[in-house]
C-alpha atoms as a PDB file:
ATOM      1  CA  UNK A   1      36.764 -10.289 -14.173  1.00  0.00           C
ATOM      2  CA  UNK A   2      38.070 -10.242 -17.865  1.00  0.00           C
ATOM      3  CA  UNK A   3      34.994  -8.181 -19.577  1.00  0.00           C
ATOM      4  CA  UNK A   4      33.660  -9.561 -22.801  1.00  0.00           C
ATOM      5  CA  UNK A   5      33.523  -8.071 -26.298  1.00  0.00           C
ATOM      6  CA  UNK A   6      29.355  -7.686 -26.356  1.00  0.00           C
ATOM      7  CA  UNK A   7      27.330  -5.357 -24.536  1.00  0.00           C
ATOM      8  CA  UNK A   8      25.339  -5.991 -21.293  1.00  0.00           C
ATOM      9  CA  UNK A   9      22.531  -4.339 -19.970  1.00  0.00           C
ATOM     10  CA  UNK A  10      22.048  -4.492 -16.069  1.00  0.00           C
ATOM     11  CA  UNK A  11      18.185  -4.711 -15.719  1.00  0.00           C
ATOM     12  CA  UNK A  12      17.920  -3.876 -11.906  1.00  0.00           C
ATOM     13  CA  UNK A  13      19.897  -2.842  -9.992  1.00  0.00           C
ATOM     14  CA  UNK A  14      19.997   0.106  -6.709  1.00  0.00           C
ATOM     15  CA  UNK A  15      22.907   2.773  -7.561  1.00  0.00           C
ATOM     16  CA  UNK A  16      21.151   5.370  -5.529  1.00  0.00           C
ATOM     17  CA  UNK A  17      21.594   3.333  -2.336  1.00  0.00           C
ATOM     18  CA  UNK A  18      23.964   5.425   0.332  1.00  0.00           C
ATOM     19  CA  UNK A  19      27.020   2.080  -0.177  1.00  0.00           C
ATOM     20  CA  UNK A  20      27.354   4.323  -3.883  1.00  0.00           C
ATOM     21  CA  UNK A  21      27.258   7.599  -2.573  1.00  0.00           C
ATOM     22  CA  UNK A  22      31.276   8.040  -1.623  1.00  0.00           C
ATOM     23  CA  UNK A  23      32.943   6.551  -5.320  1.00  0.00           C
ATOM     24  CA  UNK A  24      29.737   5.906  -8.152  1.00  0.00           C
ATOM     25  CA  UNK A  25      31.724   7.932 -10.975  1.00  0.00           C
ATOM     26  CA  UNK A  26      34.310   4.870 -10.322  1.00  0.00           C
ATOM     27  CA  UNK A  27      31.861   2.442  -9.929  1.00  0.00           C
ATOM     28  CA  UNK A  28      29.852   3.550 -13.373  1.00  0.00           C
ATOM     29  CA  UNK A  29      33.499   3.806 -15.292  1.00  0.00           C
ATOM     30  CA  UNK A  30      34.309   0.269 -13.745  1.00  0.00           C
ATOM     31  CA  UNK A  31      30.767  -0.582 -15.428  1.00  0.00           C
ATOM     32  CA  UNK A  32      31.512   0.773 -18.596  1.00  0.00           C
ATOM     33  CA  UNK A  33      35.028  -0.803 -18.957  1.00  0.00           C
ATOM     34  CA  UNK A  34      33.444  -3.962 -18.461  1.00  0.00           C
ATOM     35  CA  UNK A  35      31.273  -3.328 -21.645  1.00  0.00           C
ATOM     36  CA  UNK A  36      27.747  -2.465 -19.963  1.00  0.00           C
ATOM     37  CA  UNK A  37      25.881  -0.012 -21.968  1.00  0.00           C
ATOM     38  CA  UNK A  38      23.173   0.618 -19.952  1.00  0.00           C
ATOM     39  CA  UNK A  39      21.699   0.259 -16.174  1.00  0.00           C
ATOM     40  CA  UNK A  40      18.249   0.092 -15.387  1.00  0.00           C
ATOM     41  CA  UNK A  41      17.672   2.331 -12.394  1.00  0.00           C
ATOM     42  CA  UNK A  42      14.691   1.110  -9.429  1.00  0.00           C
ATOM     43  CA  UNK A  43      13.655   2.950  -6.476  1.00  0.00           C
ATOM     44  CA  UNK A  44      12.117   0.856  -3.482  1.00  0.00           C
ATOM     45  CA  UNK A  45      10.590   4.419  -1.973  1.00  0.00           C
ATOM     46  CA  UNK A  46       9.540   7.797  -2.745  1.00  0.00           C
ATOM     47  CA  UNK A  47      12.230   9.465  -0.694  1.00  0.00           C
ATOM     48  CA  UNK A  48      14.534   7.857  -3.351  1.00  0.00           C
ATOM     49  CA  UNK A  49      12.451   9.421  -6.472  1.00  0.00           C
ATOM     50  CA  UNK A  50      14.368  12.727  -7.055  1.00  0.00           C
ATOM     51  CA  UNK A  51      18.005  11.453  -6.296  1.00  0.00           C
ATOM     52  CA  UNK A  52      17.440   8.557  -9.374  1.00  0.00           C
ATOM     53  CA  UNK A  53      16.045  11.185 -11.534  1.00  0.00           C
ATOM     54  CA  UNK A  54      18.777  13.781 -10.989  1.00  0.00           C
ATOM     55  CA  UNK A  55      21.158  10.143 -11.655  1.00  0.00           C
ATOM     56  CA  UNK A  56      19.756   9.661 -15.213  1.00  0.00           C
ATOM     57  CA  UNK A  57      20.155  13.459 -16.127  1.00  0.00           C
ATOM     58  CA  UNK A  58      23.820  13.094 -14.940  1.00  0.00           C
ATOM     59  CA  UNK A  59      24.528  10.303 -16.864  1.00  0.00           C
ATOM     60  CA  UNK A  60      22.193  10.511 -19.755  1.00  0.00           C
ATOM     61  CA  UNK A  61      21.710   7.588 -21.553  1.00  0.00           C
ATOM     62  CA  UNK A  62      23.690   4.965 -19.416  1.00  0.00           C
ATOM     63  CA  UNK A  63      21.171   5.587 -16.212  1.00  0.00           C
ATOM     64  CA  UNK A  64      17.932   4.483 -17.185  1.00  0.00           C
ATOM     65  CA  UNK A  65      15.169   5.439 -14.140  1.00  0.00           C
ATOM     66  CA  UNK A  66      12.326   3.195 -13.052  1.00  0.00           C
ATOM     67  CA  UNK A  67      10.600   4.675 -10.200  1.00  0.00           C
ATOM     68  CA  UNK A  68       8.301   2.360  -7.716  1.00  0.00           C
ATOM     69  CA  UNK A  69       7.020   1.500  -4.320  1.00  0.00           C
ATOM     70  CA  UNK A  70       8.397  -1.765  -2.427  1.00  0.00           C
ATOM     71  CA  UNK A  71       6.291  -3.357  -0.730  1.00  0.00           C
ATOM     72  CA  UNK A  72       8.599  -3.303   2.683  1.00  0.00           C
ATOM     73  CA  UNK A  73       9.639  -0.080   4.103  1.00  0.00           C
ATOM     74  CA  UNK A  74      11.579   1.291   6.110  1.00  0.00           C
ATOM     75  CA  UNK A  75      15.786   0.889   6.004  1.00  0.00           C
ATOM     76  CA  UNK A  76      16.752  -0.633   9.132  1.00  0.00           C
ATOM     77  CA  UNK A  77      15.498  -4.053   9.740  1.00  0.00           C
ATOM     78  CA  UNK A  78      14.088  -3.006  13.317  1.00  0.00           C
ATOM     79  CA  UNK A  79      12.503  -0.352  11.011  1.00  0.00           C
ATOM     80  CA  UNK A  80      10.631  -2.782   8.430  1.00  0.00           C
ATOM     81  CA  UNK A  81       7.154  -2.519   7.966  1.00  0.00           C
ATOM     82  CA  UNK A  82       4.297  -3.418   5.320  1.00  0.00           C
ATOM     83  CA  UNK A  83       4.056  -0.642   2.035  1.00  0.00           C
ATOM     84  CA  UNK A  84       0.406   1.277   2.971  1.00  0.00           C
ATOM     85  CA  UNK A  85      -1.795   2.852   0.524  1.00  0.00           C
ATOM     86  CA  UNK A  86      -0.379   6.356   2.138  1.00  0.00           C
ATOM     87  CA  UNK A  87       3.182   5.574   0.544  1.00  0.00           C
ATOM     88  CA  UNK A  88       1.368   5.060  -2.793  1.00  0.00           C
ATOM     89  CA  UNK A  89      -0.379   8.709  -2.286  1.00  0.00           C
ATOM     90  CA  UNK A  90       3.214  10.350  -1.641  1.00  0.00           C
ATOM     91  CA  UNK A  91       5.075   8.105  -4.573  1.00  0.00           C
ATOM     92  CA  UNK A  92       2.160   8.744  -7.606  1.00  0.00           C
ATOM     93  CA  UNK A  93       2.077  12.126  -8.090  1.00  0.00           C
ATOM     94  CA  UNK A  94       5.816  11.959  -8.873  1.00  0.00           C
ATOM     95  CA  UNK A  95       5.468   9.156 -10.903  1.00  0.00           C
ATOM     96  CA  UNK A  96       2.860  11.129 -12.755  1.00  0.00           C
ATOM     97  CA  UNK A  97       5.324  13.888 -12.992  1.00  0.00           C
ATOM     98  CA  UNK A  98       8.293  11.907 -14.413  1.00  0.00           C
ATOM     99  CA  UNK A  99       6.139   9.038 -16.386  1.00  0.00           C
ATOM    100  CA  UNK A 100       7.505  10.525 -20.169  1.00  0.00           C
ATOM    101  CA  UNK A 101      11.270  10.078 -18.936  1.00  0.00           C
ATOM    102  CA  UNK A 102      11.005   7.006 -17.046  1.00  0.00           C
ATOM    103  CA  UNK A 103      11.710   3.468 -18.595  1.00  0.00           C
ATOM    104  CA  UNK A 104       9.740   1.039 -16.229  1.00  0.00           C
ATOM    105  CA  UNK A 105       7.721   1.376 -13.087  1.00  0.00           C
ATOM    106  CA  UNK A 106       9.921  -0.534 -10.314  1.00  0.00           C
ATOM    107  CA  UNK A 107      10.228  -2.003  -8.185  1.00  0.00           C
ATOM    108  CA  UNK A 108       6.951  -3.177  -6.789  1.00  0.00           C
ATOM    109  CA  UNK A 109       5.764  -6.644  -5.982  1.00  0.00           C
ATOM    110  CA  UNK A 110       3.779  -8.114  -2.904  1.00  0.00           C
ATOM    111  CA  UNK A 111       5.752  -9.937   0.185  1.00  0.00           C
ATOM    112  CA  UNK A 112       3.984 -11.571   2.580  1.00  0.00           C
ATOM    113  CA  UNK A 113       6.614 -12.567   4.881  1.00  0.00           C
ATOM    114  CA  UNK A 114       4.931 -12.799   8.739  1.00  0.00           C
ATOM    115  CA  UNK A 115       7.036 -10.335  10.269  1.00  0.00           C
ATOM    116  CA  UNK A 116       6.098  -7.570   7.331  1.00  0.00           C
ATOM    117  CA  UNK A 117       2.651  -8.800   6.452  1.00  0.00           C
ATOM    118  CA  UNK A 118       1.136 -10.405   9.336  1.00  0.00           C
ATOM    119  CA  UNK A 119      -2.611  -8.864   9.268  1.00  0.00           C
ATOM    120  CA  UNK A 120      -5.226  -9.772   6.341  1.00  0.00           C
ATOM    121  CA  UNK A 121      -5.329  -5.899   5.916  1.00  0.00           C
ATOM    122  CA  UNK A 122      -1.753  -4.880   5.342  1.00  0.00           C
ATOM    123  CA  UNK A 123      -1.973  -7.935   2.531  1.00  0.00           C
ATOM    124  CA  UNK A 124      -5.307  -6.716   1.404  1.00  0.00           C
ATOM    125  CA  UNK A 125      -3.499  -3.051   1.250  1.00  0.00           C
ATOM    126  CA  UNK A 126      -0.288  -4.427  -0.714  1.00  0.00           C
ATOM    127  CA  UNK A 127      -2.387  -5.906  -3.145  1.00  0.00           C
ATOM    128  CA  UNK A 128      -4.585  -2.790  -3.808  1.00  0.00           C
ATOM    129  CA  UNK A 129      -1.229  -1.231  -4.021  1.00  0.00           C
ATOM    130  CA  UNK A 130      -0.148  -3.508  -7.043  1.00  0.00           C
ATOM    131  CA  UNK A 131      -3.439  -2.999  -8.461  1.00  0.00           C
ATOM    132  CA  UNK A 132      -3.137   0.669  -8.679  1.00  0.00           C
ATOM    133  CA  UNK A 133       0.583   0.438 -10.131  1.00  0.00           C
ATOM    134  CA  UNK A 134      -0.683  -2.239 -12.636  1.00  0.00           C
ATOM    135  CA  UNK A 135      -2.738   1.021 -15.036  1.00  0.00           C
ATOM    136  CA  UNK A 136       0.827   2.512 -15.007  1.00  0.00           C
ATOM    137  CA  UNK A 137       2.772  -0.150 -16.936  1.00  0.00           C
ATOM    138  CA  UNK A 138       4.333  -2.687 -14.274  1.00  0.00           C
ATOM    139  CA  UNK A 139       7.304  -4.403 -15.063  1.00  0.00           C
ATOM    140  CA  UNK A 140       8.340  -5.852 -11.590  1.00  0.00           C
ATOM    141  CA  UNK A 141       5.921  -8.266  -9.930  1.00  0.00           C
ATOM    142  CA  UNK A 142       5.855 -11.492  -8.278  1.00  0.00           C
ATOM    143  CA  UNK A 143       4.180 -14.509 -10.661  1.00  0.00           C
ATOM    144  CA  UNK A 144       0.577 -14.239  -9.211  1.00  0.00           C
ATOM    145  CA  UNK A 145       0.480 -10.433  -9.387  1.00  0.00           C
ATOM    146  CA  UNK A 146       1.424 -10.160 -13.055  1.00  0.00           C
ATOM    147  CA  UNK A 147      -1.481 -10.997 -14.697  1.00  0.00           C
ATOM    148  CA  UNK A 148      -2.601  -8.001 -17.095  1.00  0.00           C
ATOM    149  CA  UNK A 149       0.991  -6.543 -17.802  1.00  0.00           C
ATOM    150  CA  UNK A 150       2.530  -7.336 -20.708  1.00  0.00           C
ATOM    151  CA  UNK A 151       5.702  -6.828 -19.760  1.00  0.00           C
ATOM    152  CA  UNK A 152       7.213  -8.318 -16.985  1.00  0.00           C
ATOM    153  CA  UNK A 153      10.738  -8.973 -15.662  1.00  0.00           C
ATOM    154  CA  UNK A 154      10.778 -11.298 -12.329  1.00  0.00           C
ATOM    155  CA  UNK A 155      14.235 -10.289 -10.870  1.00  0.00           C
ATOM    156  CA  UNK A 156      16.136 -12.303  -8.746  1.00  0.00           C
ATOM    157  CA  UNK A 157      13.325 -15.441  -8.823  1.00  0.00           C
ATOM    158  CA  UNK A 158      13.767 -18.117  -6.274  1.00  0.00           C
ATOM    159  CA  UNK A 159      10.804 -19.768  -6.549  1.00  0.00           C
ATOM    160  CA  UNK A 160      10.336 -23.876  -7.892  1.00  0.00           C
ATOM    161  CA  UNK A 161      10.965 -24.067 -11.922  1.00  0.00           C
ATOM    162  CA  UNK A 162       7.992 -25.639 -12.183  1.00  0.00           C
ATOM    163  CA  UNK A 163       6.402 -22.019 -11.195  1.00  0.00           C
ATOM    164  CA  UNK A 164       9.032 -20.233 -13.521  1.00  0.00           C
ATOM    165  CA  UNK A 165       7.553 -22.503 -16.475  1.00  0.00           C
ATOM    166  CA  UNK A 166       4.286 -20.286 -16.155  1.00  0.00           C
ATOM    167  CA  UNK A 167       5.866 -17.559 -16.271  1.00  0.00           C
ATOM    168  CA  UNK A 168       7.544 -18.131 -19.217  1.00  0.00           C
ATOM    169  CA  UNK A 169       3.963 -19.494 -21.062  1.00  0.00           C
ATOM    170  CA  UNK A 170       3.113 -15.942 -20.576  1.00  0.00           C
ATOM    171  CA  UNK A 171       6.173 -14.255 -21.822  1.00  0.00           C
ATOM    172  CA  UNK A 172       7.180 -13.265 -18.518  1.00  0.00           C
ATOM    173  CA  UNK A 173      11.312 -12.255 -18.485  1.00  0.00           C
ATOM    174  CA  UNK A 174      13.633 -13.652 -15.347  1.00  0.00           C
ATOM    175  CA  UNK A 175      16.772 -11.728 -14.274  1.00  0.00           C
ATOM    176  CA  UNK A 176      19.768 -13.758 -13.001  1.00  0.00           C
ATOM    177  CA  UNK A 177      21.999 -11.767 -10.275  1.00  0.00           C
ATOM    178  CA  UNK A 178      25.768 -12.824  -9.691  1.00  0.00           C
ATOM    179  CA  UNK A 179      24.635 -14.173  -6.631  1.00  0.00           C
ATOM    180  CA  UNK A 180      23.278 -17.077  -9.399  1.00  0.00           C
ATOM    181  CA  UNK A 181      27.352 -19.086  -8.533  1.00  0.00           C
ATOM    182  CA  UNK A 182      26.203 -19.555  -4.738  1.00  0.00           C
ATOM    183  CA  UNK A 183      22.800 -19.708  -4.420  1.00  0.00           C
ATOM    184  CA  UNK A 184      21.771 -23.193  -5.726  1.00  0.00           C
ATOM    185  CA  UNK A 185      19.615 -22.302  -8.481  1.00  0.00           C
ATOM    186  CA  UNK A 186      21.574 -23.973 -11.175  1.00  0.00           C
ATOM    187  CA  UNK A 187      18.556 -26.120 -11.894  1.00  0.00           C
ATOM    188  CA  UNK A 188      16.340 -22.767 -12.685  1.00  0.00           C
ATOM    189  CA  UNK A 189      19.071 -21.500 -15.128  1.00  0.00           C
ATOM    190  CA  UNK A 190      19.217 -24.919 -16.547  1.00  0.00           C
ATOM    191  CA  UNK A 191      15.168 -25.270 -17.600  1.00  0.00           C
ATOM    192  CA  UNK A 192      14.435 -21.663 -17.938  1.00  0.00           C
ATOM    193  CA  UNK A 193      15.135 -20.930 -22.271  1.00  0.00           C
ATOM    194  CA  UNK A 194      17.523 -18.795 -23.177  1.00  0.00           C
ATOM    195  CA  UNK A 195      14.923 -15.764 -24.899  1.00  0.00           C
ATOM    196  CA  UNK A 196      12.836 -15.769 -21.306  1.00  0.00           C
ATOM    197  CA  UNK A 197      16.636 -14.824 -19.663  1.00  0.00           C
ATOM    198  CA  UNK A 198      17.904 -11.228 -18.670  1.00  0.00           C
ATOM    199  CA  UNK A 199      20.826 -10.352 -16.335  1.00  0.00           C
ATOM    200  CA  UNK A 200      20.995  -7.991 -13.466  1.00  0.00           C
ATOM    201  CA  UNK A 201      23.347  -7.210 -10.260  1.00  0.00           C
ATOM    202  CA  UNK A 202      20.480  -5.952  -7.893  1.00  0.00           C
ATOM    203  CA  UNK A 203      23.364  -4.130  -6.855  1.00  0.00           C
ATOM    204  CA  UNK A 204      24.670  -3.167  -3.645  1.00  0.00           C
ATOM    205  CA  UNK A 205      22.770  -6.562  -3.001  1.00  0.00           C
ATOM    206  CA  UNK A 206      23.039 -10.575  -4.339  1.00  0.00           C
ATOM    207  CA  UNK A 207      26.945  -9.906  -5.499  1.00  0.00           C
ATOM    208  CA  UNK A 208      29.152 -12.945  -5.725  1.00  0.00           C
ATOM    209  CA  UNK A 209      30.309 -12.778  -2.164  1.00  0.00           C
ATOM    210  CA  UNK A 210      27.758 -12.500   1.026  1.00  0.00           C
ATOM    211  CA  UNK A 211      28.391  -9.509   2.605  1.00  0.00           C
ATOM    212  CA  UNK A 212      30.307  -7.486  -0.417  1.00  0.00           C
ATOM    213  CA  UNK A 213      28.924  -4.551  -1.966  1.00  0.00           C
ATOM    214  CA  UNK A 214      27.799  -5.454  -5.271  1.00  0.00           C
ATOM    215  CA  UNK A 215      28.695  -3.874  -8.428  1.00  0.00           C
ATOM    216  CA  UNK A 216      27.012  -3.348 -12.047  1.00  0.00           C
ATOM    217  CA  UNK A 217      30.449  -4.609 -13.484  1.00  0.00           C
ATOM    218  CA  UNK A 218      29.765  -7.896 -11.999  1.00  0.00           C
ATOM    219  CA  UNK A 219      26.832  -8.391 -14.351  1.00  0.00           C
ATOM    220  CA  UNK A 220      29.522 -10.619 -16.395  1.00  0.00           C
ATOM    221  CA  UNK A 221      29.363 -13.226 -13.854  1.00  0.00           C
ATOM    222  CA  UNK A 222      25.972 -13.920 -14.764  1.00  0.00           C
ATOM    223  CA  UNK A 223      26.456 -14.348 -18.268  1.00  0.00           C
ATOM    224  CA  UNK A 224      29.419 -16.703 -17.604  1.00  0.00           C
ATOM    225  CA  UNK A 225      27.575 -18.551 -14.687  1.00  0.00           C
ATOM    226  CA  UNK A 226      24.577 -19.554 -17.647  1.00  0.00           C
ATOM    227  CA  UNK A 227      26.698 -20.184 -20.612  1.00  0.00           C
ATOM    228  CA  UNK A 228      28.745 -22.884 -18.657  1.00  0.00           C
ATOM    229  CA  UNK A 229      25.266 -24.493 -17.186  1.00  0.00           C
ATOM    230  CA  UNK A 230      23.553 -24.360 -20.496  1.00  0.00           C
ATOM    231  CA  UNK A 231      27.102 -25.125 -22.453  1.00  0.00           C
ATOM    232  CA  UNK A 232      26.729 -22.372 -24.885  1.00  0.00           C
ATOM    233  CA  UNK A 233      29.406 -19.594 -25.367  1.00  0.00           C
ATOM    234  CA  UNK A 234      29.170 -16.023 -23.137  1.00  0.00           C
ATOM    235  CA  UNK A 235      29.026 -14.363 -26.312  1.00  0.00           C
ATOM    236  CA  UNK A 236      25.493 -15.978 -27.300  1.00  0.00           C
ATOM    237  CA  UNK A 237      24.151 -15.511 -23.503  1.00  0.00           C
ATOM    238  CA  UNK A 238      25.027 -11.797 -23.570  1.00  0.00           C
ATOM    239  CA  UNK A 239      23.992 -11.351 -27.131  1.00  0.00           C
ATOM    240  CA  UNK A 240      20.453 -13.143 -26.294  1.00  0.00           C
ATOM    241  CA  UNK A 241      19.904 -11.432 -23.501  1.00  0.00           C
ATOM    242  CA  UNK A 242      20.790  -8.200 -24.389  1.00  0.00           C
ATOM    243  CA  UNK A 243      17.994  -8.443 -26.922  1.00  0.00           C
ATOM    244  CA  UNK A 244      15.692  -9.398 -24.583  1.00  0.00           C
ATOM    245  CA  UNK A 245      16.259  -6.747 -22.542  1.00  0.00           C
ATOM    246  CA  UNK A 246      15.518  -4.770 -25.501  1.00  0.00           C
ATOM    247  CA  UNK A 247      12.015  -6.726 -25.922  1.00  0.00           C
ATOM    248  CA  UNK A 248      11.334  -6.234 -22.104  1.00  0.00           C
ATOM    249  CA  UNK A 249      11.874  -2.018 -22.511  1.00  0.00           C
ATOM    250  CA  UNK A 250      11.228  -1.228 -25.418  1.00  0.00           C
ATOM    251  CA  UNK A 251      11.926   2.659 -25.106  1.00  0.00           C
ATOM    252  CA  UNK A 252      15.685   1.047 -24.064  1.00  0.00           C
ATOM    253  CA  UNK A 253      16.438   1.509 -27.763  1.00  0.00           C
ATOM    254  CA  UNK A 254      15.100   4.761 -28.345  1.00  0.00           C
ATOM    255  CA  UNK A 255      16.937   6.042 -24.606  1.00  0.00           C
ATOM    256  CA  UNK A 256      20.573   4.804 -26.011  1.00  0.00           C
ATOM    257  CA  UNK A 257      23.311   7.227 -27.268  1.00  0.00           C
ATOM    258  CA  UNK A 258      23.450   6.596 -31.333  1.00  0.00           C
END
């Protein structure tokens, strides 16, 4: 992919997942050739906490750490279960700890899939989780859950438009993975505007390709993907987004190398 003269900002994405562990200096120099500045950092778990912190001290000002609870658990699908208040006990203190250095809480969220959530309790206990994350400046969660933060990115939304539309009455932000040139959601790039769009990889996950590890370089797909559905140049998607990004986090600009 042929990287563009503006800069890009991945907004989510998962470099401390094990499929980075083996080559990430390549992977982060691949990034940089392709003219990203800067990767927002999430954690979907505690255990994950201290590895993404010791990420953004090794690369200072291009690793930007958001710390946060998932609400499924566990790594192997046999393994999956519902986020419980006791995961919240174990991930706040360090949150506490780190709050001053970290740009976002994330990710968080609700899922109420059967399989994960299939008691009125483990929902009641996912949304007291959200709750409690809310007082410490949310920035990931689902449309119903947001109410009360004031700054919100929805990454990776595959919801109707029609649902996106409220979202973007209340200044809500929408990330737009790679995975944007197979998934059918042409129609939700189409009607969402331009200043309510951000771009991530979610990265090792939602690349181009099923089953291919994902990479923050790829974020240029994205841009490309929404400036030949909204028939505007790349240049004026990243340029537009990029600044929204900067709206979204604001300590983003104040993180940056000079």
């Amino acid at each position: 992919m042929e990287a563009v003269g503006a800069r890009l900002v991945d907004c989510h994405c998962h470099i401390s997942a094990p499929d980075f562990d083996h080559d990430l200096d390549d992977v982060l120099e691949k990034a940089k050739k392709a003219n990203v500045m800067a990767l927002v950092v999430v954690a979907e778990h505690s255990g994950e906490f201290e590895k993404i912190m010791q990420l953004s001290e090794r690369y200072n000002g291009f690793v930007l750490p958001c710390l946060g609870v998932h609400p499924v658990q566990g790594v192997s699908p046999k393994d999956q279960r519902s986020v419980t208040l006791k995961d919240l006990d174990v991930a706040l203190p360090i949150i506490e700890y780190y709050k001053d250095r970290l740009l976002a809480i994330g990710e968080v969220g609700l899922d109420f899939s059967p399989r994960i959530a299939g008691t009125d309790e483990q929902k009641e206990e996912q949304r007291q989780k959200c709750s409690l994350t809310f007082s410490r400046e949310t920035h990931h969660q689902p449309l119903k859950r947001a109410r009360g933060a004031d700054k919100v990115l929805l990454h990776a939304f595959d919801g109707r438009p029609s649902v996106a539309m409220e979202g973007v009455k209340a200044g809500y932000f929408f990330s737009i993975p790679p995975s944007i040139i197979r998934s059918g959601q042409q129609k939700l790039v189409k009607q969402l505007p331009l200043t309510s769009i951000c771009l991530e990889t979610d990265s090792p996950a939602l690349g181009p390709e099923k089953k291919v590890r994902n990479e923050p370089q790829n974020i240029s797909i994205s841009a490309e993907y929404i400036a030949q559905v909204k028939g505007i140049s790349v240049e004026e998607v990243i340029e537009v987004t990029t600044q929204n990004t900067l709206k979204l986090f604001p300590k983003l600009q104040y993180l940056l190398p000079k």
